[in-house]
C-alpha atoms as a PDB file:
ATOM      1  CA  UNK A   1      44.931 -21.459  34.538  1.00  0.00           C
ATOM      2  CA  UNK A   2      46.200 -24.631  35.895  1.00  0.00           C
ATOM      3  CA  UNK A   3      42.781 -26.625  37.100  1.00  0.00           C
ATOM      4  CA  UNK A   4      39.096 -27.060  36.050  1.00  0.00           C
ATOM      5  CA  UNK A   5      40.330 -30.710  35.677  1.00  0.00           C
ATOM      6  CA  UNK A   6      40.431 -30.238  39.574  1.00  0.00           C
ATOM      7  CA  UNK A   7      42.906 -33.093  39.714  1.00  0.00           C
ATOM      8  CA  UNK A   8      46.506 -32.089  39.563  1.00  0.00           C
ATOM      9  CA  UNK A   9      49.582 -34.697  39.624  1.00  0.00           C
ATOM     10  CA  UNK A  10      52.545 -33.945  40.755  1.00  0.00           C
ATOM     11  CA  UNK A  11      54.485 -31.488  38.908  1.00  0.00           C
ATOM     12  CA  UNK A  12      51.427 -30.186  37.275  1.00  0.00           C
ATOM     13  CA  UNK A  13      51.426 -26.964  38.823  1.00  0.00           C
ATOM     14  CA  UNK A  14      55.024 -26.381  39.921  1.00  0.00           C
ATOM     15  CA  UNK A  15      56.420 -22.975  39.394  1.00  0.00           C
ATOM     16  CA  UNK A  16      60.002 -22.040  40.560  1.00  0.00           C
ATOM     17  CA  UNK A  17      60.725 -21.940  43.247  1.00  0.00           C
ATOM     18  CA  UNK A  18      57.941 -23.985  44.124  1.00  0.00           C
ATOM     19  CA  UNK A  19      57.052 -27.958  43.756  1.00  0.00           C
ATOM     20  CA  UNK A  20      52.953 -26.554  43.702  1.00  0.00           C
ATOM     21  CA  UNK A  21      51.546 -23.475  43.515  1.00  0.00           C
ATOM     22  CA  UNK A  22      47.848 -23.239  43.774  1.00  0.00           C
ATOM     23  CA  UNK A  23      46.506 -19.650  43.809  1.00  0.00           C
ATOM     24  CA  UNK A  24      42.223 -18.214  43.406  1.00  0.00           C
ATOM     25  CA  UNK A  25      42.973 -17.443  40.201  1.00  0.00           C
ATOM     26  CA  UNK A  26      44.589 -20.805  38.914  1.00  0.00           C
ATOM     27  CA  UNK A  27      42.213 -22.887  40.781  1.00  0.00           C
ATOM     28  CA  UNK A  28      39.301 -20.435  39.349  1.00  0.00           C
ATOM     29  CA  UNK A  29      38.020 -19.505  42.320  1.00  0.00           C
ATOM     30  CA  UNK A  30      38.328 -16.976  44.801  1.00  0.00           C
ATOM     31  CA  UNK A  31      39.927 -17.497  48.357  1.00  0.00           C
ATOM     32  CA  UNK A  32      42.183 -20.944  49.072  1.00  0.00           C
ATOM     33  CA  UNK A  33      45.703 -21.105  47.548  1.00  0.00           C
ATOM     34  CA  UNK A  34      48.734 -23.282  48.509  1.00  0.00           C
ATOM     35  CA  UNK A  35      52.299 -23.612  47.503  1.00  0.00           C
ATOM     36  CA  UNK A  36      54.726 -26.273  48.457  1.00  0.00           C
ATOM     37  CA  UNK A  37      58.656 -25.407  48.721  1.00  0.00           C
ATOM     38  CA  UNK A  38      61.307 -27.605  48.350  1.00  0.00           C
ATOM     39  CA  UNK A  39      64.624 -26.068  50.044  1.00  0.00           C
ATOM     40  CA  UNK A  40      68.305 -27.495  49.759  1.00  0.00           C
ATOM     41  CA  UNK A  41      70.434 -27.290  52.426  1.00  0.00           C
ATOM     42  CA  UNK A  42      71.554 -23.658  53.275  1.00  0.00           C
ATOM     43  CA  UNK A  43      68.699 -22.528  51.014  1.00  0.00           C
ATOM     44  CA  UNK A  44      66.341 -19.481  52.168  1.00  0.00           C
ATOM     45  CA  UNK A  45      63.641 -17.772  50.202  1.00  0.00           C
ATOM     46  CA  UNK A  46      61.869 -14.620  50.465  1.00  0.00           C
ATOM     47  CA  UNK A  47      58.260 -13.393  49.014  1.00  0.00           C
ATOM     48  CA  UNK A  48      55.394 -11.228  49.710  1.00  0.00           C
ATOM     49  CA  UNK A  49      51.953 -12.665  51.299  1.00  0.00           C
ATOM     50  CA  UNK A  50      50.108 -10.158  49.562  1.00  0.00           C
ATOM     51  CA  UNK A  51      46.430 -10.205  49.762  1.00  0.00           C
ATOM     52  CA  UNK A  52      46.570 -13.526  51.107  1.00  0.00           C
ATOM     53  CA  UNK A  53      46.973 -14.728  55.241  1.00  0.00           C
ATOM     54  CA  UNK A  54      49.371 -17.667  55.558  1.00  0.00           C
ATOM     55  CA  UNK A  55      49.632 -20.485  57.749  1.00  0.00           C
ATOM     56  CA  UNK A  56      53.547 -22.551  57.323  1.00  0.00           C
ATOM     57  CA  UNK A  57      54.857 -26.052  58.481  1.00  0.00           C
ATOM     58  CA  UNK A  58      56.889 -28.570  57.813  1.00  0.00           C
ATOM     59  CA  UNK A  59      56.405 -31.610  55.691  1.00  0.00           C
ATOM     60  CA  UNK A  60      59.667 -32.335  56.996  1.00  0.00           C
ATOM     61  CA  UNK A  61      63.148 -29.979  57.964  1.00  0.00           C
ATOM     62  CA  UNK A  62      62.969 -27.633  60.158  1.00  0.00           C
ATOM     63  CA  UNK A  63      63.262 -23.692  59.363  1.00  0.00           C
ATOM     64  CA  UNK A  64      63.994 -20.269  60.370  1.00  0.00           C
ATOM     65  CA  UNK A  65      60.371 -18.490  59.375  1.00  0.00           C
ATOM     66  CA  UNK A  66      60.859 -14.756  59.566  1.00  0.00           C
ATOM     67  CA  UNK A  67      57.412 -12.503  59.201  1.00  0.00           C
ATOM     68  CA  UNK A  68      58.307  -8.649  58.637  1.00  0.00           C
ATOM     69  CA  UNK A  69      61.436  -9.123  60.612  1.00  0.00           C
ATOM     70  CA  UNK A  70      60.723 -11.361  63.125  1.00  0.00           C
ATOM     71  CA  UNK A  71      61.892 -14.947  63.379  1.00  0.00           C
ATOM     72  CA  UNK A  72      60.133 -18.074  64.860  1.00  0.00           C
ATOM     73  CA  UNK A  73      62.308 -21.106  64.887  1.00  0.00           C
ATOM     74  CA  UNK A  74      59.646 -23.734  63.221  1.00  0.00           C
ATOM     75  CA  UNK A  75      60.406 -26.886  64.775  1.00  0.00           C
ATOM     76  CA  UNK A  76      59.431 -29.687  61.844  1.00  0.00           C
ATOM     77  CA  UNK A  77      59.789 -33.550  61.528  1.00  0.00           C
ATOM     78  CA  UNK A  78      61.137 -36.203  59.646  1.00  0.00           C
ATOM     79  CA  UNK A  79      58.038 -36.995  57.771  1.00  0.00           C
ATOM     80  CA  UNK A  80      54.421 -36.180  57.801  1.00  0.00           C
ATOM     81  CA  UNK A  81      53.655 -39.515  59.527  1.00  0.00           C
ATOM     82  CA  UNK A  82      56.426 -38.416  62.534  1.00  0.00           C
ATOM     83  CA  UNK A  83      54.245 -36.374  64.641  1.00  0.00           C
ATOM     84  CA  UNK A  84      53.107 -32.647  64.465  1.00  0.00           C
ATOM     85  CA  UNK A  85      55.333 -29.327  63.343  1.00  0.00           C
ATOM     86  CA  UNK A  86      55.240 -26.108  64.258  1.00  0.00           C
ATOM     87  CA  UNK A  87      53.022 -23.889  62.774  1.00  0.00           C
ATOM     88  CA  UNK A  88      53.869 -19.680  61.897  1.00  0.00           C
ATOM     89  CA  UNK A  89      50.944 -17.708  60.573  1.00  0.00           C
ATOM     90  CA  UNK A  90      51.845 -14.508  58.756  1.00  0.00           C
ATOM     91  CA  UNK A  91      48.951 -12.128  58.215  1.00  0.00           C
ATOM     92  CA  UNK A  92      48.410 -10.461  54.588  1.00  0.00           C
ATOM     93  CA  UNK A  93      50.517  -7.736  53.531  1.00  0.00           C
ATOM     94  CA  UNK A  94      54.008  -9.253  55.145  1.00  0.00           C
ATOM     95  CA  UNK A  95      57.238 -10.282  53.647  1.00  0.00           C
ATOM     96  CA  UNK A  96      58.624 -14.388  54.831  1.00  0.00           C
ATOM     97  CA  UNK A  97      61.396 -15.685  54.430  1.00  0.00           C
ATOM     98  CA  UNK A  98      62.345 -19.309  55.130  1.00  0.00           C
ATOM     99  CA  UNK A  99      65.453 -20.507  55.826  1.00  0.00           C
ATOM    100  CA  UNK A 100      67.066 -24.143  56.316  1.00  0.00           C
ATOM    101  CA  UNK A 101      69.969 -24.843  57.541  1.00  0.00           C
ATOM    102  CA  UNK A 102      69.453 -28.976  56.207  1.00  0.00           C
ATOM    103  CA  UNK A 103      66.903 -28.644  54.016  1.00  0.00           C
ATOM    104  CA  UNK A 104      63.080 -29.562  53.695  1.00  0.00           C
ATOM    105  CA  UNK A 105      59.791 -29.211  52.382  1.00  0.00           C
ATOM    106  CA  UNK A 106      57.452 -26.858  53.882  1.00  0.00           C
ATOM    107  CA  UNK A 107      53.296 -26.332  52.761  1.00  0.00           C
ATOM    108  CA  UNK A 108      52.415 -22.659  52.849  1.00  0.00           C
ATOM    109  CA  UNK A 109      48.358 -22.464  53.061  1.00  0.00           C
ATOM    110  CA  UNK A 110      47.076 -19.168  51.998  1.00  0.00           C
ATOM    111  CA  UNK A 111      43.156 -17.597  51.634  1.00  0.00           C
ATOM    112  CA  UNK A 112      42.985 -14.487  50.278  1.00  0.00           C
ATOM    113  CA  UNK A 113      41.522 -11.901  53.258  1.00  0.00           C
ATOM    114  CA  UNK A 114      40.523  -8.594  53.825  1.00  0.00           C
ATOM    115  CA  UNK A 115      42.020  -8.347  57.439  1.00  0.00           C
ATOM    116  CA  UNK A 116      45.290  -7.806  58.991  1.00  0.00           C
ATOM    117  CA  UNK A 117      45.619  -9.798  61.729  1.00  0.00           C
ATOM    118  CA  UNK A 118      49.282 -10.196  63.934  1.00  0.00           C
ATOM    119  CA  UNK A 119      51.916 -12.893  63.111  1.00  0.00           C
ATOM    120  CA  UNK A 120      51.962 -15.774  65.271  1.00  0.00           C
ATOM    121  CA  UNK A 121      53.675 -19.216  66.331  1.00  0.00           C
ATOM    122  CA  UNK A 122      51.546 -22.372  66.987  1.00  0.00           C
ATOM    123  CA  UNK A 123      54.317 -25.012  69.082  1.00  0.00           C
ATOM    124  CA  UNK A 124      53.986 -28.630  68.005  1.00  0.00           C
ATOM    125  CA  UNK A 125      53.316 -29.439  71.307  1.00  0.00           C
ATOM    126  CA  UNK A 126      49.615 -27.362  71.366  1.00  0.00           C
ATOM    127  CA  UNK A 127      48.232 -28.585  68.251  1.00  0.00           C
ATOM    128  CA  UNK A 128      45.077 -30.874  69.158  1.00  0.00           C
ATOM    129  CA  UNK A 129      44.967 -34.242  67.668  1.00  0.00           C
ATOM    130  CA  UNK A 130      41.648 -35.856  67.428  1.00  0.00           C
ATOM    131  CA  UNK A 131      41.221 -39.324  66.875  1.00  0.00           C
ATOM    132  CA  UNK A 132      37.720 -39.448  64.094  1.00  0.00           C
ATOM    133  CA  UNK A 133      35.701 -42.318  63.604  1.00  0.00           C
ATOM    134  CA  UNK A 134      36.125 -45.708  64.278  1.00  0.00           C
ATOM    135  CA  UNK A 135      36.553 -49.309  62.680  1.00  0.00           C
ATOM    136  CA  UNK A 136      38.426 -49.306  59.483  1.00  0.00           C
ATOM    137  CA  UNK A 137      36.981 -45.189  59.274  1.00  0.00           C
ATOM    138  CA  UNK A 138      39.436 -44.195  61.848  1.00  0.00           C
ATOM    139  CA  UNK A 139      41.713 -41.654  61.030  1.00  0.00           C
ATOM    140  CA  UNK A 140      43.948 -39.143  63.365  1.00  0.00           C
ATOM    141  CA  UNK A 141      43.580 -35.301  62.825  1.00  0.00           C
ATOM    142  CA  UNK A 142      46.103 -32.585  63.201  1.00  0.00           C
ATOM    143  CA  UNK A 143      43.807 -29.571  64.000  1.00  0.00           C
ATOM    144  CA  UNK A 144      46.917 -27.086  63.735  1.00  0.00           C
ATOM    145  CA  UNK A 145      44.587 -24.507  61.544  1.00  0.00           C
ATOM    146  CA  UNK A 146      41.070 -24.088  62.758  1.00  0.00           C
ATOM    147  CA  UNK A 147      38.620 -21.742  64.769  1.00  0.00           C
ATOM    148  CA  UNK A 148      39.751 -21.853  68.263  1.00  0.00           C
ATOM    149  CA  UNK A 149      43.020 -23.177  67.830  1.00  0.00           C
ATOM    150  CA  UNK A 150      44.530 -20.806  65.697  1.00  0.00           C
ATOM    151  CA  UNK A 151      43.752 -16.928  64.578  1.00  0.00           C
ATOM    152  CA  UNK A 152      42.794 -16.280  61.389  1.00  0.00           C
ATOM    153  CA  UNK A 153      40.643 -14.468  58.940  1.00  0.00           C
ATOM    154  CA  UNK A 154      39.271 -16.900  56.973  1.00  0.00           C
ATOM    155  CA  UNK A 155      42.179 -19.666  56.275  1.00  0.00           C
ATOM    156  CA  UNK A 156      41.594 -23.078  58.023  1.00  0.00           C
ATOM    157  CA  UNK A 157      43.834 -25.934  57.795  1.00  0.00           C
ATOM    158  CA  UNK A 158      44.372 -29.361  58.774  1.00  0.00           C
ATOM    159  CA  UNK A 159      46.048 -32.640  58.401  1.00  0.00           C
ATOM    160  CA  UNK A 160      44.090 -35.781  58.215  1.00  0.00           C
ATOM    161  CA  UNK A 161      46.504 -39.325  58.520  1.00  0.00           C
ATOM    162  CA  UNK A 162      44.581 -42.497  57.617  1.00  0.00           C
ATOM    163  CA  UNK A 163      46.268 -45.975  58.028  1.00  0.00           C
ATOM    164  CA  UNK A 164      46.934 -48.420  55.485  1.00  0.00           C
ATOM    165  CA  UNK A 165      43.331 -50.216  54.709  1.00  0.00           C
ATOM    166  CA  UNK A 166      41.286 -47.335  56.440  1.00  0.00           C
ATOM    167  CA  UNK A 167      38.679 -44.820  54.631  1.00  0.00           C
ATOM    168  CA  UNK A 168      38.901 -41.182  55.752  1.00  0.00           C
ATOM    169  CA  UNK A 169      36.819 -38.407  54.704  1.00  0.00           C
ATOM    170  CA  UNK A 170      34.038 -40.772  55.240  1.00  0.00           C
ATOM    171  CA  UNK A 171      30.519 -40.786  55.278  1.00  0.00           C
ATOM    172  CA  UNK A 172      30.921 -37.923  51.832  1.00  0.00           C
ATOM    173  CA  UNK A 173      30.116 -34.376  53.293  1.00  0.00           C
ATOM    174  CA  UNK A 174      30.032 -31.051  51.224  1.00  0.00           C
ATOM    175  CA  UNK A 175      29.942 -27.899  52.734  1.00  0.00           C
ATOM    176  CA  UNK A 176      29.523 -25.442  49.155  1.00  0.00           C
ATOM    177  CA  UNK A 177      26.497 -23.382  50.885  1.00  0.00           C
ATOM    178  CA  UNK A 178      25.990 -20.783  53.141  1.00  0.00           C
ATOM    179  CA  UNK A 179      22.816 -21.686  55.414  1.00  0.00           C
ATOM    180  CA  UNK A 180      22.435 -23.185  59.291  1.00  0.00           C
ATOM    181  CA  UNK A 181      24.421 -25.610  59.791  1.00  0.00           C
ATOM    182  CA  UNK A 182      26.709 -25.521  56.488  1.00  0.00           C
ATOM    183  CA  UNK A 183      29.584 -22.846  55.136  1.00  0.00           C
ATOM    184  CA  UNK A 184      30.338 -22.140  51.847  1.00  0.00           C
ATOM    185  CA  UNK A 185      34.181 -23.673  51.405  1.00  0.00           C
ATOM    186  CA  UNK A 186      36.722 -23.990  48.600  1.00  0.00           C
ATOM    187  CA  UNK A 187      39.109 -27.056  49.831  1.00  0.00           C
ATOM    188  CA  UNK A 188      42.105 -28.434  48.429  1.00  0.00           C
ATOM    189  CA  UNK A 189      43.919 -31.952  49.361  1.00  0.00           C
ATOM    190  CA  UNK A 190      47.375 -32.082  48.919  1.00  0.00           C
ATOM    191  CA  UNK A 191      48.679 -35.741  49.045  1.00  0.00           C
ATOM    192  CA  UNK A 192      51.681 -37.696  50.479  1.00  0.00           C
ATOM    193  CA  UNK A 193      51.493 -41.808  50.693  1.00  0.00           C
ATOM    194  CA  UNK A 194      53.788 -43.920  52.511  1.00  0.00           C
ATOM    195  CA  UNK A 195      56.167 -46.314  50.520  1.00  0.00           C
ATOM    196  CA  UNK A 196      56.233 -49.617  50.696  1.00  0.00           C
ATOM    197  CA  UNK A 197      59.596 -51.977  50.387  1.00  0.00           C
ATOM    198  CA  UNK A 198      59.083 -52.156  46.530  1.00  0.00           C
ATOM    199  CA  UNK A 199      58.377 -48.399  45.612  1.00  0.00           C
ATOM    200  CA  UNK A 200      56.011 -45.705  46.073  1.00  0.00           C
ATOM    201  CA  UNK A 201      52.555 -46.018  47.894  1.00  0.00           C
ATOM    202  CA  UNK A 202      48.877 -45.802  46.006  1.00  0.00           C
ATOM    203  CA  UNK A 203      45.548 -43.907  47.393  1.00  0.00           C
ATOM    204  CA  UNK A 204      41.984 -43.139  46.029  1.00  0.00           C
ATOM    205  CA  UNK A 205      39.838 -40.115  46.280  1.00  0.00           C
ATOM    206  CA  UNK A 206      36.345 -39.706  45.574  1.00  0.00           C
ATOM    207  CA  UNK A 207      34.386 -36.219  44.140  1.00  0.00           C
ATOM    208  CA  UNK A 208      31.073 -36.206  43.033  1.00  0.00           C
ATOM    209  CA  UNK A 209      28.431 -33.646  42.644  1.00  0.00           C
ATOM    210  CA  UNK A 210      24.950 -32.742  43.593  1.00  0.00           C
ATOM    211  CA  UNK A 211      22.367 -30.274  41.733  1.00  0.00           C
ATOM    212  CA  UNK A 212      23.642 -27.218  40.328  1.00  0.00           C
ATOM    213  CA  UNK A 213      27.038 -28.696  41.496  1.00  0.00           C
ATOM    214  CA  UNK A 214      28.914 -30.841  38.742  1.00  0.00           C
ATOM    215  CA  UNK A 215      32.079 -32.691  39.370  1.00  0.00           C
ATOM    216  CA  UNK A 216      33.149 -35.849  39.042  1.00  0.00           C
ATOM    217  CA  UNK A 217      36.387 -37.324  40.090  1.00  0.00           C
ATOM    218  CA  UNK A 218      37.653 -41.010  41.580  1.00  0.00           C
ATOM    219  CA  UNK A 219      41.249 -41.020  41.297  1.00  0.00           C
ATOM    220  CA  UNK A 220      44.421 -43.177  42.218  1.00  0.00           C
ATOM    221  CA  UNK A 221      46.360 -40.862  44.399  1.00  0.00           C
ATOM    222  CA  UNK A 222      50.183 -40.376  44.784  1.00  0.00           C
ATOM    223  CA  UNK A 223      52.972 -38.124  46.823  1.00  0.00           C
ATOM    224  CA  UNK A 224      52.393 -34.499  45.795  1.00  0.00           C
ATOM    225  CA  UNK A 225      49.231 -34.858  43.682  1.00  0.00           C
ATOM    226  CA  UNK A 226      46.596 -32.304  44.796  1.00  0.00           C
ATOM    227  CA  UNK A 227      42.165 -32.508  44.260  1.00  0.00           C
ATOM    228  CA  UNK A 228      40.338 -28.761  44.211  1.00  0.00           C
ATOM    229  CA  UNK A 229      37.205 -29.289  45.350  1.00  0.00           C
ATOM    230  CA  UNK A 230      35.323 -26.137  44.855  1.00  0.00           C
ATOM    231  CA  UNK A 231      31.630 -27.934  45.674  1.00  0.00           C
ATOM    232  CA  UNK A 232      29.767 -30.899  45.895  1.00  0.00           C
ATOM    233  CA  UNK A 233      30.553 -34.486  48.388  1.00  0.00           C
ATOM    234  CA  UNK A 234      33.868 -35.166  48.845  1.00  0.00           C
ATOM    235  CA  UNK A 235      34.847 -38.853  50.188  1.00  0.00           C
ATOM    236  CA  UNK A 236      36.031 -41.185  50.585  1.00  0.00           C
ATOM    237  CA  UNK A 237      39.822 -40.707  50.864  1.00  0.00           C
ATOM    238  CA  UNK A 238      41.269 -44.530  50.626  1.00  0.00           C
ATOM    239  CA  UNK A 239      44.223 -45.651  52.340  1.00  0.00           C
ATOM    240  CA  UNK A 240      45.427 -49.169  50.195  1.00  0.00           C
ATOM    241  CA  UNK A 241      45.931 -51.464  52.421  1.00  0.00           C
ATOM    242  CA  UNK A 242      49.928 -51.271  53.139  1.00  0.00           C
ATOM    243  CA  UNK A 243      50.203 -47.331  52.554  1.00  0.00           C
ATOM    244  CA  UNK A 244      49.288 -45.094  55.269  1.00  0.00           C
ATOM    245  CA  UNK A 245      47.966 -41.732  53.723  1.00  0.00           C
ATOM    246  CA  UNK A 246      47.949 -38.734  54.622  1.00  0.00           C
ATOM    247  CA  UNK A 247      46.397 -35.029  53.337  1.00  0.00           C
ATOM    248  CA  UNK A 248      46.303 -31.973  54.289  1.00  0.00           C
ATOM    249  CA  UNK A 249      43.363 -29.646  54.167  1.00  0.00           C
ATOM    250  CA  UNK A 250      43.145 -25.772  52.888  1.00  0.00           C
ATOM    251  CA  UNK A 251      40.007 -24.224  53.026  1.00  0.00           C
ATOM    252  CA  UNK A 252      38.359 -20.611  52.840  1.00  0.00           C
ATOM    253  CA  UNK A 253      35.235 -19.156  51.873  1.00  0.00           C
ATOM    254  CA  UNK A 254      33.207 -15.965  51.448  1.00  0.00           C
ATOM    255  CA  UNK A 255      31.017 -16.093  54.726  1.00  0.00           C
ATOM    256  CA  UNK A 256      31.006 -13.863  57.406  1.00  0.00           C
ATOM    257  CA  UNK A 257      31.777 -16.571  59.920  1.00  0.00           C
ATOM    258  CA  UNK A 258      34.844 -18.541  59.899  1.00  0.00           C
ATOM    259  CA  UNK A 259      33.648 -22.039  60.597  1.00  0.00           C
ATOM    260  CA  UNK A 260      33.972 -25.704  59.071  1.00  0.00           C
ATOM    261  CA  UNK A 261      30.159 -27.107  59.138  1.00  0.00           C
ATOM    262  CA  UNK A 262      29.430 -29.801  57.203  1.00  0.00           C
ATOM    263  CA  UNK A 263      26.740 -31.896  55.530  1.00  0.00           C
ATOM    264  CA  UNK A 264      27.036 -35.391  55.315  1.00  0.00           C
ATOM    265  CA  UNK A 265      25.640 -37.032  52.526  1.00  0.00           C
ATOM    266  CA  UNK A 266      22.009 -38.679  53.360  1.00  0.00           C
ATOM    267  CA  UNK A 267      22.529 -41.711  51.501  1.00  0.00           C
ATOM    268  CA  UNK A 268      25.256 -42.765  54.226  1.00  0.00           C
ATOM    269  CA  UNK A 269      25.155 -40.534  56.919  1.00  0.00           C
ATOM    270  CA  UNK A 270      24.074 -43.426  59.171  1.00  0.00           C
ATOM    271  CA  UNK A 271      27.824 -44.870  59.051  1.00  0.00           C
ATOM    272  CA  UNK A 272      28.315 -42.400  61.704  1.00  0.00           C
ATOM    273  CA  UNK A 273      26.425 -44.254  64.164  1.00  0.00           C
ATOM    274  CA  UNK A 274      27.843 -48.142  63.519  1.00  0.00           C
ATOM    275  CA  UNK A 275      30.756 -46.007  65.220  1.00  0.00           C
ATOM    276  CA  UNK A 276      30.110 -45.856  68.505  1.00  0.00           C
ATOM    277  CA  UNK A 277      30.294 -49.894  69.043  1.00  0.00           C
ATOM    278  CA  UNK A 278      33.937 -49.980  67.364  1.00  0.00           C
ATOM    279  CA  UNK A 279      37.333 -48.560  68.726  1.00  0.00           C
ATOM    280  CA  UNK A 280      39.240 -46.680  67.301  1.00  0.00           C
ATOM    281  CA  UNK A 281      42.563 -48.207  65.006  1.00  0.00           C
ATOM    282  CA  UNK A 282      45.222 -49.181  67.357  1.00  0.00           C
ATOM    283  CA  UNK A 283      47.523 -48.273  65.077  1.00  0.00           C
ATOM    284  CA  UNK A 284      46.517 -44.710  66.215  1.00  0.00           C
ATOM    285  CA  UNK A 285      47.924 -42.179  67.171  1.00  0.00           C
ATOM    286  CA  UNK A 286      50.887 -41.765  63.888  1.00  0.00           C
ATOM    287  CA  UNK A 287      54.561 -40.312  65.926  1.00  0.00           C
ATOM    288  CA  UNK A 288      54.383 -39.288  69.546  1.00  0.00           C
ATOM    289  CA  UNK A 289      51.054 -37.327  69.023  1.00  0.00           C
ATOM    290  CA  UNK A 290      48.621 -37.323  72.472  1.00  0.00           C
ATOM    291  CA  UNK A 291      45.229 -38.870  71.596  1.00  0.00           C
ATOM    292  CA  UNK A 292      41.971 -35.809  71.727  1.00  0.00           C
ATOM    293  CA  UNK A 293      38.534 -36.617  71.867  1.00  0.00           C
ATOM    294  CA  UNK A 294      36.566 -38.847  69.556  1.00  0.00           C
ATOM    295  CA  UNK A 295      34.469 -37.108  67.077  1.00  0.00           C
END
């Protein structure tokens, strides 16, 4: 079992062929997983989904994605920070393989399902991108993954990119129960900073808990370092000033609707509303991304 520290640095969790590989049953739970592979040029790999639905894009390459035989040319980028890729979902029960003709790194988000569902191919060019919050809280969202935007059983998936100096995942939310207005929803982070001229780029992350929910974590973040957050308030999610940041969100649970409702922590829920008399970062949108509504 690789967690229960819930904080894994990079390399902690690598397992040929992959860079991370975060299953249920590592993380000690029972639905979100996530693997990152690394792929030289005129590299392919194959595997099984098993049990588990499967959402793939590009943290940068592009790739040849074939899902029991058929192939969906997944358009990717030069780095998370360069725009949107394309998205293939490949329902439990399938056979992938990825292909590269230069090479890249792709994130494979996973939650382990009950229901078939048919592959499909999400364009870079129809996944919404929200501009949240305001101030030094705004932060750009990728919503490649979610209800309404992309089939699923239970997986949802996003990427959130902060600039340098900003606070994302802010005010602290949890959503670790099922009842009105909250679901019940294992989430991991997965991590990539920008550099800066002299080396590699720092973050923060912030995990505490509540009653009957105990965790504790306020980290220094790096590339390829990954948080499990199986309950309690998560946030914020610092961007030092001079490092963009950016994460990307896998999350699954065990109720019957697939849904991401949230509960903000009371103590500073109100930040919420200082928003409205603030714009949003002009350093907004990150690569040639169209702006969405404010949320």
């Amino acid at each position: 079992m690789i967690a229960m520290t819930h904080l894994l640095r990079s390399g902690d969790a690598a397992t040929p062929p992959f860079d991370l590989a975060i299953t249920p049953e590592s993380a000690g739970w029972a639905h979100s997983g996530l693997r990152i592979l690394g792929l030289d040029a005129g590299q392919s790999e194959t595997f099984g989904t098993d049990e588990s639905e499967m959402m793939v894009l590009s943290l940068n390459g592009s790739a040849e994605v074939t899902v029991d035989g058929r192939t969906y040319a997944l358009q990717g980028r030069d780095n998370v920070f360069a725009g949107a890729s394309d998205v293939v979902y490949a329902p439990r029960d399938a056979e992938v393989s990825i292909a590269t003709t230069d090479g890249g790194r792709f994130a494979l988000c996973s939650a382990r399902c009950s229901n078939r569902l048919e592959p499909a191919y999400l364009p870079k060019t129809d996944v919404p991108v929200e501009m949240r919050g305001a101030g030094q809280s705004s932060r750009q969202v990728n919503n490649f993954g979610v209800p309404g935007v992309l089939a699923a059983d239970r997986l949802i998936a996003c990427e959130v990119l902060t600039p340098g100096g900003n606070w994302s995942s802010w005010p602290p939310h949890k959503h670790d129960e099922e009842r009105e207005g909250e679901t019940a929803l294992e989430e991991i982070y997965y991590f990539e900073v920008a550099d800066g001229p002299s080396g590699p780029g720092i973050g923060f992350q912030r995990v505490y808990g509540h009653e009957g929910a105990d965790i504790d974590i306020t980290a220094e973040i790096h590339t390829g370092d990954a948080v499990l957050i199986p309950h309690g308030w998560h946030g914020p999610s610092i961007a030092a000033p001079g490092y963009d940041l950016y994460y990307l969100n896998v999350m699954a649970g065990p109720g019957d609707e697939r849904a991401w409702l949230i509960c903000d922590d009371p103590t500073h829920a109100w930040v919420r509303e200082s928003w409205a008399d603030q714009a949003v970062d002009p350093r907004l949108p990150f690569g040639s991304m169209l702006v969405g509504e404010d949320a």
